[in-house]
PDB file of N, CA and C in Angstrom:
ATOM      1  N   UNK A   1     -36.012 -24.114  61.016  1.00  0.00           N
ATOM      2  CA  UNK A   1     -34.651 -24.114  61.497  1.00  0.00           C
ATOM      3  C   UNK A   1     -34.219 -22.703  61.882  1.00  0.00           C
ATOM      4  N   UNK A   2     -34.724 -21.916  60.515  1.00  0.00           N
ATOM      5  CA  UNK A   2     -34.013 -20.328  61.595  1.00  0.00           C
ATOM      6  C   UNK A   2     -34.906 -20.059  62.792  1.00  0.00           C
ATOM      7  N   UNK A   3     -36.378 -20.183  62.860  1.00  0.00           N
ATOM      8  CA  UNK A   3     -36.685 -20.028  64.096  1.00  0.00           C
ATOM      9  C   UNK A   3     -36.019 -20.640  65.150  1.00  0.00           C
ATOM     10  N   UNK A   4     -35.843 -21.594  65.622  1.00  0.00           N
ATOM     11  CA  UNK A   4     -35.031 -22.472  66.404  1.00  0.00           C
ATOM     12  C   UNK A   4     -33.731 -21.723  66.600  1.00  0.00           C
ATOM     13  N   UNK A   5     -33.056 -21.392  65.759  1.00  0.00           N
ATOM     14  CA  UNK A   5     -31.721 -20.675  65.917  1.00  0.00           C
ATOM     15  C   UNK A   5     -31.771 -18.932  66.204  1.00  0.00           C
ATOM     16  N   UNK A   6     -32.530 -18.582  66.110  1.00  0.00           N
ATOM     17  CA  UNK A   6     -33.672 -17.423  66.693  1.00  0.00           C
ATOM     18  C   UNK A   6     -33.457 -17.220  67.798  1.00  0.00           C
ATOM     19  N   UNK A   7     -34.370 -18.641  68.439  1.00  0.00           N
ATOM     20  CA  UNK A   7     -34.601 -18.182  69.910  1.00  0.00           C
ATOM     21  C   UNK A   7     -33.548 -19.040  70.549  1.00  0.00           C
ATOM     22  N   UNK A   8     -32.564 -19.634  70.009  1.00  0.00           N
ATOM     23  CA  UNK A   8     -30.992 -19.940  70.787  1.00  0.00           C
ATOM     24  C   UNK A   8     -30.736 -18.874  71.062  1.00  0.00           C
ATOM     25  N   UNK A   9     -30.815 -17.817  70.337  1.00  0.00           N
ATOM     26  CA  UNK A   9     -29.488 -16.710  70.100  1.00  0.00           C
ATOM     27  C   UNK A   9     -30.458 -15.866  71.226  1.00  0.00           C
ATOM     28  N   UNK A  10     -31.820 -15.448  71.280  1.00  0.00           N
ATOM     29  CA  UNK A  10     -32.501 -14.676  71.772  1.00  0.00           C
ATOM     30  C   UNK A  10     -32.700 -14.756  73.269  1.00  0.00           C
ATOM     31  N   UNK A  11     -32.312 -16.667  73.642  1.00  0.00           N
ATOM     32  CA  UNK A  11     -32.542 -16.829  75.519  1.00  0.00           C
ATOM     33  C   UNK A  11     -31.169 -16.774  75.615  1.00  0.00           C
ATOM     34  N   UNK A  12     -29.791 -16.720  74.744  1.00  0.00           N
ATOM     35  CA  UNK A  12     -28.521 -16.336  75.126  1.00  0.00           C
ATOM     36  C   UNK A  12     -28.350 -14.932  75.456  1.00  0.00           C
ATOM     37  N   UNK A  13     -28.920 -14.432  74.935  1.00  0.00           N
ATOM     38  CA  UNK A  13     -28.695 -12.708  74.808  1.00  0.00           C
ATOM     39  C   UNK A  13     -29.593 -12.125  76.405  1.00  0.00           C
ATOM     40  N   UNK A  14     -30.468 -12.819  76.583  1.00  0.00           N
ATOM     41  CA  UNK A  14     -31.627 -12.563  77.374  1.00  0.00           C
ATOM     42  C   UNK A  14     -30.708 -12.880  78.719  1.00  0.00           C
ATOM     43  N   UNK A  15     -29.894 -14.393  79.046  1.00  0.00           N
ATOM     44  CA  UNK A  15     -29.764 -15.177  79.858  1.00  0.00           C
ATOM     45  C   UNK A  15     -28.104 -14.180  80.045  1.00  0.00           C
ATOM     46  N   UNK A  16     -27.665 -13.478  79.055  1.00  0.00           N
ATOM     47  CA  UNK A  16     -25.985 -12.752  79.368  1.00  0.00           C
ATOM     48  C   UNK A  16     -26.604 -11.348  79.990  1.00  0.00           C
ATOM     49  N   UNK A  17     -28.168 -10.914  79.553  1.00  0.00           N
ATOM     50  CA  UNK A  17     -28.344  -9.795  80.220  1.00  0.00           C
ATOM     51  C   UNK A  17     -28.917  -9.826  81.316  1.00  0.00           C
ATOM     52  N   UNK A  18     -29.047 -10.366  81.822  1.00  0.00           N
ATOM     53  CA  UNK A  18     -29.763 -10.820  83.280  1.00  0.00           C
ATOM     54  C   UNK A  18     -28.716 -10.836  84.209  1.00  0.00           C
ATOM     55  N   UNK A  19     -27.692 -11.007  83.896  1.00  0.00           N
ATOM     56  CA  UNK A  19     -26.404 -11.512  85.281  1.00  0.00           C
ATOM     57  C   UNK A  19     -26.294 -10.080  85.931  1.00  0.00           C
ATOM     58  N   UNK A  20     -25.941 -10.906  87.485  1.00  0.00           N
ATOM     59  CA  UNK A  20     -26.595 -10.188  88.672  1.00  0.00           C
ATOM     60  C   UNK A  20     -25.360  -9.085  88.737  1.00  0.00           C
ATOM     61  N   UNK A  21     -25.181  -7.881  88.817  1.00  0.00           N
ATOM     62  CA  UNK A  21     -24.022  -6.742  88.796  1.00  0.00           C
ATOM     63  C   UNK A  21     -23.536  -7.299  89.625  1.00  0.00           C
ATOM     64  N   UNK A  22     -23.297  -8.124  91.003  1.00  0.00           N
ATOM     65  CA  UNK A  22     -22.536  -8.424  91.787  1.00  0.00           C
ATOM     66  C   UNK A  22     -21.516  -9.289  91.715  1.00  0.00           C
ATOM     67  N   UNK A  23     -21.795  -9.998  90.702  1.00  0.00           N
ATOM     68  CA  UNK A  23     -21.067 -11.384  90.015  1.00  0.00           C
ATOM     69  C   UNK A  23     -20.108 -10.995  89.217  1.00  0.00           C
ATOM     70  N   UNK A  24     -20.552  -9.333  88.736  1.00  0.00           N
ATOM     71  CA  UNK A  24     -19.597  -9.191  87.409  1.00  0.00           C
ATOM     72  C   UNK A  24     -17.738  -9.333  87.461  1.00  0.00           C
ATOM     73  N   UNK A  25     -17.205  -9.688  86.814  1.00  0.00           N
ATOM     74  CA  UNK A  25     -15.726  -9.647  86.981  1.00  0.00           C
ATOM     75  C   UNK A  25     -14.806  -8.833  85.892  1.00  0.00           C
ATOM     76  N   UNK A  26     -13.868  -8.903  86.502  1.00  0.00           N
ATOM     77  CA  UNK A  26     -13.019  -8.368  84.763  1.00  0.00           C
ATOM     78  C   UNK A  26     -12.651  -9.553  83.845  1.00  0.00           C
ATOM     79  N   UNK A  27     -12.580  -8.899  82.199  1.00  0.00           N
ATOM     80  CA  UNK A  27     -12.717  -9.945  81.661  1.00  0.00           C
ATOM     81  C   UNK A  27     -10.864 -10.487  81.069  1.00  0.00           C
ATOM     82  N   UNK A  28     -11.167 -11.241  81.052  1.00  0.00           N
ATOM     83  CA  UNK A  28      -9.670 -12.542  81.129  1.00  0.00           C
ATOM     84  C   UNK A  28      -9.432 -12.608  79.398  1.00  0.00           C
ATOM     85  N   UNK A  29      -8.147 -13.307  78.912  1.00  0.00           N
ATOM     86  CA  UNK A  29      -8.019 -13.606  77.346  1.00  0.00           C
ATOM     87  C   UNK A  29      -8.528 -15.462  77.763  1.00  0.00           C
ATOM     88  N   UNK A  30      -8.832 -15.422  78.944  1.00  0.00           N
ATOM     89  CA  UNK A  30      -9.135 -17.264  79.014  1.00  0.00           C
ATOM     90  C   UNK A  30     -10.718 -16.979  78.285  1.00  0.00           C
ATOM     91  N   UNK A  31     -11.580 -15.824  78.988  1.00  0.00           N
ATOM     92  CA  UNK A  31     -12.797 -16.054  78.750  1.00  0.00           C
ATOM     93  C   UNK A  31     -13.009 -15.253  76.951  1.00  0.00           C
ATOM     94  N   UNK A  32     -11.909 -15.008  76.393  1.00  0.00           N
ATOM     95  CA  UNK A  32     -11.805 -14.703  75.011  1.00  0.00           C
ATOM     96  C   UNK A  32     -12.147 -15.882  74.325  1.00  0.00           C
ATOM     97  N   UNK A  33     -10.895 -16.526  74.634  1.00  0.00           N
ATOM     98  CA  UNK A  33     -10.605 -18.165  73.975  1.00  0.00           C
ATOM     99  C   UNK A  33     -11.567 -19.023  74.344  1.00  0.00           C
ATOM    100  N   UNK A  34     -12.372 -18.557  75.093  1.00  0.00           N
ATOM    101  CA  UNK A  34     -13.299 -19.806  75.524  1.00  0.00           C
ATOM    102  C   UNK A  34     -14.682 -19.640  74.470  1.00  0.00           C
ATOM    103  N   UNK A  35     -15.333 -18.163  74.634  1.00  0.00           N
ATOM    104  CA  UNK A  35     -15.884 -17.226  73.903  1.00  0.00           C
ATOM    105  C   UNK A  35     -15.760 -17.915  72.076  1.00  0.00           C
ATOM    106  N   UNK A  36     -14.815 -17.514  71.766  1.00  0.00           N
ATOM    107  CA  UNK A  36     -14.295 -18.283  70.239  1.00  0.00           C
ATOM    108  C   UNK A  36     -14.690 -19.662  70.153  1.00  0.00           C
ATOM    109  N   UNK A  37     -13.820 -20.146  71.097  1.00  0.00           N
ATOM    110  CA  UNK A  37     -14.005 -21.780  70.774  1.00  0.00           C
ATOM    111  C   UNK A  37     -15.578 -21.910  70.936  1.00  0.00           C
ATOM    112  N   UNK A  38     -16.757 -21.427  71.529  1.00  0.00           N
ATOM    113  CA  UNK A  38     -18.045 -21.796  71.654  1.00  0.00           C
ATOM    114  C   UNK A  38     -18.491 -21.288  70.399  1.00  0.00           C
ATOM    115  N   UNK A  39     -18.535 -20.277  69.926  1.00  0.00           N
ATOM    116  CA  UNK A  39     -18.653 -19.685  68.574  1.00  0.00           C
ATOM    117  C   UNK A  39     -18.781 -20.420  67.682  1.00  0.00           C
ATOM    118  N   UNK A  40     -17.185 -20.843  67.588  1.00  0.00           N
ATOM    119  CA  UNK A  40     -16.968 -21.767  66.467  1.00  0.00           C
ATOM    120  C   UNK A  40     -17.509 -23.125  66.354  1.00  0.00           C
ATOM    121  N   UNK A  41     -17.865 -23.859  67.782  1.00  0.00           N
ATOM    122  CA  UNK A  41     -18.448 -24.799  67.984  1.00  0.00           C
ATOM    123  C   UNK A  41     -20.054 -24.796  67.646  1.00  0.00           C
ATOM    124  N   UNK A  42     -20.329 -23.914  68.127  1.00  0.00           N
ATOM    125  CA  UNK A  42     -21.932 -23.515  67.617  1.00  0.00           C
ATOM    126  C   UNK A  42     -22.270 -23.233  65.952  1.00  0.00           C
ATOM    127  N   UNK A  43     -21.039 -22.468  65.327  1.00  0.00           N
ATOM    128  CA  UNK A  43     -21.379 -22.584  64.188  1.00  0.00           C
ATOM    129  C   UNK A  43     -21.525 -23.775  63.109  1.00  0.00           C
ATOM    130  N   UNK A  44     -20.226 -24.504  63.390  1.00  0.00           N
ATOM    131  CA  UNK A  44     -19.745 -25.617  63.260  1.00  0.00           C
ATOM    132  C   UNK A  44     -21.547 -26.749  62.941  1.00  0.00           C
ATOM    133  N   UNK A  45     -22.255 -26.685  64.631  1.00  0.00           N
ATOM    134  CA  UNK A  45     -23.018 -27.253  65.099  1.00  0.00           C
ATOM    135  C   UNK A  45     -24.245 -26.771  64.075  1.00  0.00           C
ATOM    136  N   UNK A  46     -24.050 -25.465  63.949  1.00  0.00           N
ATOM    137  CA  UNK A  46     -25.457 -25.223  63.218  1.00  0.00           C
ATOM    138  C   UNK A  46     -25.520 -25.483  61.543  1.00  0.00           C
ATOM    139  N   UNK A  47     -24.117 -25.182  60.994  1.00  0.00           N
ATOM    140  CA  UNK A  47     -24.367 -25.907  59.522  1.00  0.00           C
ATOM    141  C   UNK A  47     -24.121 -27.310  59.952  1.00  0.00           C
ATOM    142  N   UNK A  48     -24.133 -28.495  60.496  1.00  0.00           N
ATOM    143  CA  UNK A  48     -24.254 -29.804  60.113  1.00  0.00           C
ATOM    144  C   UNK A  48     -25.391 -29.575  60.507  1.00  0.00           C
ATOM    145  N   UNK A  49     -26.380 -29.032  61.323  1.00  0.00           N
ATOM    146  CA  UNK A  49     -27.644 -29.414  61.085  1.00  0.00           C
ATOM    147  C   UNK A  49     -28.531 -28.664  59.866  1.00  0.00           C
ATOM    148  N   UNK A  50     -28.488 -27.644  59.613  1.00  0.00           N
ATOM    149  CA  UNK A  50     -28.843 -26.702  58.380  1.00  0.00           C
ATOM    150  C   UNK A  50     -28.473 -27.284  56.761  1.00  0.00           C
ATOM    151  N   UNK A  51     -27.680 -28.580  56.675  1.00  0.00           N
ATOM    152  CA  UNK A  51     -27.424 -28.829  55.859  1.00  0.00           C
ATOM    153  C   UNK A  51     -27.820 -30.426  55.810  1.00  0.00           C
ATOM    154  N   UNK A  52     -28.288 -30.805  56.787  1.00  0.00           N
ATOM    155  CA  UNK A  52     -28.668 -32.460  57.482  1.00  0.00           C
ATOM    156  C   UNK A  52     -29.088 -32.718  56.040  1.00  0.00           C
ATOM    157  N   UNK A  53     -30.291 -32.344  55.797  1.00  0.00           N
ATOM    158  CA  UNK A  53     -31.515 -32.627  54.280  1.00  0.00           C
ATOM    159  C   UNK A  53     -31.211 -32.677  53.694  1.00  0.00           C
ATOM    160  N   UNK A  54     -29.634 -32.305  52.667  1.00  0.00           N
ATOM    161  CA  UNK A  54     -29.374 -32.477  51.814  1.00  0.00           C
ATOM    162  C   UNK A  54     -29.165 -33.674  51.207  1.00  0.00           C
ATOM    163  N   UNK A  55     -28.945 -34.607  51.990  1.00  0.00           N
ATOM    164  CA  UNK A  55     -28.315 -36.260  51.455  1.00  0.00           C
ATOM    165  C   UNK A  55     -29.624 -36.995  51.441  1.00  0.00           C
ATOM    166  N   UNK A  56     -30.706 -36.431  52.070  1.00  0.00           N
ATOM    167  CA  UNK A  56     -32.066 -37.596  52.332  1.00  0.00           C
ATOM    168  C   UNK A  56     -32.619 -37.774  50.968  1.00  0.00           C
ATOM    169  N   UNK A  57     -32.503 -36.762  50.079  1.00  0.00           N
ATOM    170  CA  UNK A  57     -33.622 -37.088  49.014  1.00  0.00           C
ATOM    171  C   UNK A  57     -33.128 -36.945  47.630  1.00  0.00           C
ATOM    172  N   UNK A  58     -31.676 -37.407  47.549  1.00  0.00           N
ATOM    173  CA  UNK A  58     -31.380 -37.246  46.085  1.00  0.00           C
ATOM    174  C   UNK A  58     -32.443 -38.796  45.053  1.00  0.00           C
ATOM    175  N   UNK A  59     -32.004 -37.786  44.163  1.00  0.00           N
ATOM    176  CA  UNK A  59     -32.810 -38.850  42.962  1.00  0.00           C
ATOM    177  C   UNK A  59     -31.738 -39.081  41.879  1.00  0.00           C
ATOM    178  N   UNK A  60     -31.242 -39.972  42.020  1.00  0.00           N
ATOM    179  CA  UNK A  60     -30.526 -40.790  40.428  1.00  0.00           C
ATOM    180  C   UNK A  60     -31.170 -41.167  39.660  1.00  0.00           C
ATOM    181  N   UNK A  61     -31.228 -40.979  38.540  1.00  0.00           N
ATOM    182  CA  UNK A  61     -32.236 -41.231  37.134  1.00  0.00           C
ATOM    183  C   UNK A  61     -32.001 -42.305  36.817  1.00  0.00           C
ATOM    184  N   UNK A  62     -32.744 -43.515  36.559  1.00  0.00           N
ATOM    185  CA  UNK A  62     -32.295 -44.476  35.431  1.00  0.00           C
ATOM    186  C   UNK A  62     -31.586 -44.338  34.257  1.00  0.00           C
ATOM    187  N   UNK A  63     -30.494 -45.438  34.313  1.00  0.00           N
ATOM    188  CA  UNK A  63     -30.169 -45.332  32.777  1.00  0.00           C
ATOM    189  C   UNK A  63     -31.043 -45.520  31.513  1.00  0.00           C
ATOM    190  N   UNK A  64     -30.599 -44.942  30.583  1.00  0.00           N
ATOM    191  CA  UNK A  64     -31.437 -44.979  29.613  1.00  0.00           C
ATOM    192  C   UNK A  64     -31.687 -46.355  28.874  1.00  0.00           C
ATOM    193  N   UNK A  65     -32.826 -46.280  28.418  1.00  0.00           N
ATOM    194  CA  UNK A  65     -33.485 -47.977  28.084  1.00  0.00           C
ATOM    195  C   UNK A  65     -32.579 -48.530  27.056  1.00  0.00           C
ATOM    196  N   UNK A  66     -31.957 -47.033  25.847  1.00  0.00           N
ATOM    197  CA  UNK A  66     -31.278 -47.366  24.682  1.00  0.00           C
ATOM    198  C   UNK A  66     -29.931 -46.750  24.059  1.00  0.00           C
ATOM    199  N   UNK A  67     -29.423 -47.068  23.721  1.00  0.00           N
ATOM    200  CA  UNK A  67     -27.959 -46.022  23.198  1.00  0.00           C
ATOM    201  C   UNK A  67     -28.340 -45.288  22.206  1.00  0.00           C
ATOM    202  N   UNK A  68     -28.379 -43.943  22.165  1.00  0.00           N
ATOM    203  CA  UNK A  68     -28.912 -43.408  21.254  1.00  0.00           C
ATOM    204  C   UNK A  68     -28.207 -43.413  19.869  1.00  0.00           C
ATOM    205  N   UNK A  69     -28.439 -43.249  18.671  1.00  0.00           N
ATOM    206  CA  UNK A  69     -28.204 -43.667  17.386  1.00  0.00           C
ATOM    207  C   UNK A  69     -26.997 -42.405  17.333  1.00  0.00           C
ATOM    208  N   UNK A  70     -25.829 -42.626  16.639  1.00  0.00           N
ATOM    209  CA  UNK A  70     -25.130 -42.316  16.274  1.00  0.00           C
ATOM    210  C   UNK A  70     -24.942 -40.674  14.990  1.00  0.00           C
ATOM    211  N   UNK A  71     -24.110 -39.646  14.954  1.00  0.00           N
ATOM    212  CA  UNK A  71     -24.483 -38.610  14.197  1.00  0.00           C
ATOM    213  C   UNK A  71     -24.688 -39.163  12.805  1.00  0.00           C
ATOM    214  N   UNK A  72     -25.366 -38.368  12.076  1.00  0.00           N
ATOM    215  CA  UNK A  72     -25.520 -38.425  11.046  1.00  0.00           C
ATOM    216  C   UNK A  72     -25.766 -37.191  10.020  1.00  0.00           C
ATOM    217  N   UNK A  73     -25.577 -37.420   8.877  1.00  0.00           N
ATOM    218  CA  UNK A  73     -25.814 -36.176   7.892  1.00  0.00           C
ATOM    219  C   UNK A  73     -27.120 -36.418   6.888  1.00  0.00           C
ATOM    220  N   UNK A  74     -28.185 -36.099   6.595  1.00  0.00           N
ATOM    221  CA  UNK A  74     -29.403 -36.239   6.062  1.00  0.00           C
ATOM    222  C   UNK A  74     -28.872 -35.366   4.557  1.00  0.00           C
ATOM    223  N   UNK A  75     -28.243 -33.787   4.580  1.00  0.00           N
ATOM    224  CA  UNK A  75     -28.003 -33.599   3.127  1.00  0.00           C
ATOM    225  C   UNK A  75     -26.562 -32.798   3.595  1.00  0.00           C
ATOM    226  N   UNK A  76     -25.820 -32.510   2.367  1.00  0.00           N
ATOM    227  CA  UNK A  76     -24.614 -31.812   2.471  1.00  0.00           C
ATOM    228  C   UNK A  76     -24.207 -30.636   3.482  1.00  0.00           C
ATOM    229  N   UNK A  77     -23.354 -30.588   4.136  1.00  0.00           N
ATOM    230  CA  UNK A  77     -23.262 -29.428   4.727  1.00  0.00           C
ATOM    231  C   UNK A  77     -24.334 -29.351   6.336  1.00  0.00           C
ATOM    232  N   UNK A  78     -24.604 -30.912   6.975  1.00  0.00           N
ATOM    233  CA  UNK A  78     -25.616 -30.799   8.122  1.00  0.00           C
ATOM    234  C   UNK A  78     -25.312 -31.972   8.498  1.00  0.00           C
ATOM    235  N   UNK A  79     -25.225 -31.610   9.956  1.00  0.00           N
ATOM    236  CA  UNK A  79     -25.034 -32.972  10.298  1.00  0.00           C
ATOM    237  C   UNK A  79     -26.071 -32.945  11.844  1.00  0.00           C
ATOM    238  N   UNK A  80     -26.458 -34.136  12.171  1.00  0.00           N
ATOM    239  CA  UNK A  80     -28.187 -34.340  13.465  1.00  0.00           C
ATOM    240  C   UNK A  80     -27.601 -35.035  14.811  1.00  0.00           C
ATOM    241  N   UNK A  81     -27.472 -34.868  15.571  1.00  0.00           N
ATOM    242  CA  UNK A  81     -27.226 -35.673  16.998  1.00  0.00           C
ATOM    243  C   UNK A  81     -28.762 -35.478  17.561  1.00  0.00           C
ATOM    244  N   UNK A  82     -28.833 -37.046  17.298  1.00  0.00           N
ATOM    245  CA  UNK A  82     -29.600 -37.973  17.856  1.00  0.00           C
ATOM    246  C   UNK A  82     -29.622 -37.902  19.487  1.00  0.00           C
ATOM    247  N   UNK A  83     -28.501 -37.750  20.044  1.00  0.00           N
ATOM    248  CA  UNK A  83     -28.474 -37.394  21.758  1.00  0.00           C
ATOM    249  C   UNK A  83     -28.933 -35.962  22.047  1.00  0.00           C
ATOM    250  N   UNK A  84     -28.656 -35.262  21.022  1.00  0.00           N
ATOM    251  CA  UNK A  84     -29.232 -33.898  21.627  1.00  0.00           C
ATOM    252  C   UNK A  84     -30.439 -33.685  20.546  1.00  0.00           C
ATOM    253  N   UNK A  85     -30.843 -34.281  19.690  1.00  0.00           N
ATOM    254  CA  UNK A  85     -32.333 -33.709  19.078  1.00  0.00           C
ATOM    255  C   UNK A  85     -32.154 -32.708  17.973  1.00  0.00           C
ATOM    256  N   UNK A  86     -30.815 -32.012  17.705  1.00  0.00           N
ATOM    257  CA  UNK A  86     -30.798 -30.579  17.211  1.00  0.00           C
ATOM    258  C   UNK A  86     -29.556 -31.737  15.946  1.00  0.00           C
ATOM    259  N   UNK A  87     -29.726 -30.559  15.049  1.00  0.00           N
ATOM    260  CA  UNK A  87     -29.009 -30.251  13.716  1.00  0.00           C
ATOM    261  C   UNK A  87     -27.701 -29.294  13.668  1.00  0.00           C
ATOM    262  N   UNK A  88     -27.064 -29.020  12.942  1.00  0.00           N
ATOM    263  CA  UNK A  88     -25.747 -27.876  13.058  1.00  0.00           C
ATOM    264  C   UNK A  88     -25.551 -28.518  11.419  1.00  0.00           C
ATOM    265  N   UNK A  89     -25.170 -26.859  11.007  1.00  0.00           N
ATOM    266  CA  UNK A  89     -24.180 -26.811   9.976  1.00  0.00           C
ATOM    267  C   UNK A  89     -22.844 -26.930  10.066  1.00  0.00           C
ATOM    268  N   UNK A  90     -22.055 -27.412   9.125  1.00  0.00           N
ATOM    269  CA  UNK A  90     -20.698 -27.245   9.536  1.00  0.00           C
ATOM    270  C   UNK A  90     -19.755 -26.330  10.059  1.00  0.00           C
ATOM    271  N   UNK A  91     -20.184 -25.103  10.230  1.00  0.00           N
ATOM    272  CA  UNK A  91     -19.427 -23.832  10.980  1.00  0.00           C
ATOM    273  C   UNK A  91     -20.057 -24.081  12.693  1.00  0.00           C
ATOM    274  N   UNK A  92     -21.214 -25.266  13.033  1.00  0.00           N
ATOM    275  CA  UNK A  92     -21.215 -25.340  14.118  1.00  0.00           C
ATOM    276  C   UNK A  92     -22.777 -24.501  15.102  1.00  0.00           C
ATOM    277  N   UNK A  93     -23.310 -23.646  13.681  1.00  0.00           N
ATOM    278  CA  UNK A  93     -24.731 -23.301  13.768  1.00  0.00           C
ATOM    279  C   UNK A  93     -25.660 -23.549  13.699  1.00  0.00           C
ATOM    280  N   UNK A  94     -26.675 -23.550  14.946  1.00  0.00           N
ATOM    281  CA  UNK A  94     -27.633 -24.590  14.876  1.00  0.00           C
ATOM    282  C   UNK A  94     -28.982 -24.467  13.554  1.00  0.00           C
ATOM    283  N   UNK A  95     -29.312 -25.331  13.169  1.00  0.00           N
ATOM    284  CA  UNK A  95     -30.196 -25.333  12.204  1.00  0.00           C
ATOM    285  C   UNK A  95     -31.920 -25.958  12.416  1.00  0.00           C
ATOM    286  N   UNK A  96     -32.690 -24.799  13.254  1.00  0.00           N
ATOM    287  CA  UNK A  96     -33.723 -25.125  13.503  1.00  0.00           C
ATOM    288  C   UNK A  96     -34.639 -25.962  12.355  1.00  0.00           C
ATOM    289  N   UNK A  97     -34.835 -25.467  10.970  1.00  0.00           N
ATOM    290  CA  UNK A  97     -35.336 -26.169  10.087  1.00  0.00           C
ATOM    291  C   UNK A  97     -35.120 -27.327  10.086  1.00  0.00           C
ATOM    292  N   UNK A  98     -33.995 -28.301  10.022  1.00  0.00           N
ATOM    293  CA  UNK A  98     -33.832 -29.417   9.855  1.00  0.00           C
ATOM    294  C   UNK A  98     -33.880 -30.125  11.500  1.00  0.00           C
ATOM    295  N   UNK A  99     -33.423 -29.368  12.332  1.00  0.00           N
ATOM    296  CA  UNK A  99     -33.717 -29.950  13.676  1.00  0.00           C
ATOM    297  C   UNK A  99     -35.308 -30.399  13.223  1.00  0.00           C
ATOM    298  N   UNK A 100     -36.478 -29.648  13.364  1.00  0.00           N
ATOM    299  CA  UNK A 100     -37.436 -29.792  13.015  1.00  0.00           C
ATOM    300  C   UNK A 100     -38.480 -30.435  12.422  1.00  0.00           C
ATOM    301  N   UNK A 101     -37.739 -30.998  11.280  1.00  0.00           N
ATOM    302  CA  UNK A 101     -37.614 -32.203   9.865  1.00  0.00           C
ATOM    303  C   UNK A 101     -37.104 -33.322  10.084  1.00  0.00           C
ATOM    304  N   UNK A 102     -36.293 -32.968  10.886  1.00  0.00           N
ATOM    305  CA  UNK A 102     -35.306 -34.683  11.671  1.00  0.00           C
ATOM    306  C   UNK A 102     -36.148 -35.075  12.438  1.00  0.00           C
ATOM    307  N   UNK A 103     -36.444 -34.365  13.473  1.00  0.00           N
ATOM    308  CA  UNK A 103     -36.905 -34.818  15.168  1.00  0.00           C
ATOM    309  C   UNK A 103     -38.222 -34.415  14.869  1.00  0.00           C
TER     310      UNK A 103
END
């Protein structure tokens, strides 16, 4: 894709330097506004295509086969989530040992 947008920009540049000195004119606020509006149209033009791929290949995961089991406390002062695998003490710190021992 950037190649492609490369050599847009490269036979534009090529094709504005080529014009014949005899043709040249003074320049107008029409050929400003016109100037802009192509700009913006081209840019416009180049992110919907630069961004086309994004929608082709998402992946949604299956739901899960089971509801996972509910928290629980194994000894005083610890409590295990079953959805996340890990342990915490009651101040909220994780407790690798018993993560470990649980899971």
């Amino acid at each position: 894709m950037r190649g492609t947008l490369a050599r847009l920009a490269l036979a534009g540049a090529l094709a504005l330097s080529m014009t014949v000195p005899g043709l040249a004119r003074h320049w107008h606020s029409d050929d400003t506004a016109a100037l802009v509006g192509g700009l913006v149209l081209g840019g416009i033009a180049a992110a919907a295509i630069s961004h086309d791929h994004h929608h082709r290949d998402q992946y949604i995961p299956p739901a899960p086969a089971y509801q996972p089991a509910a928290p629980f406390s194994p000894a005083r002062g610890v409590v295990c989530y079953p959805r996340e695998g890990a342990c915490y003490d009651n101040d909220g710190d994780f407790l690798p040992s018993w993560t470990h021992r649980v899971f």
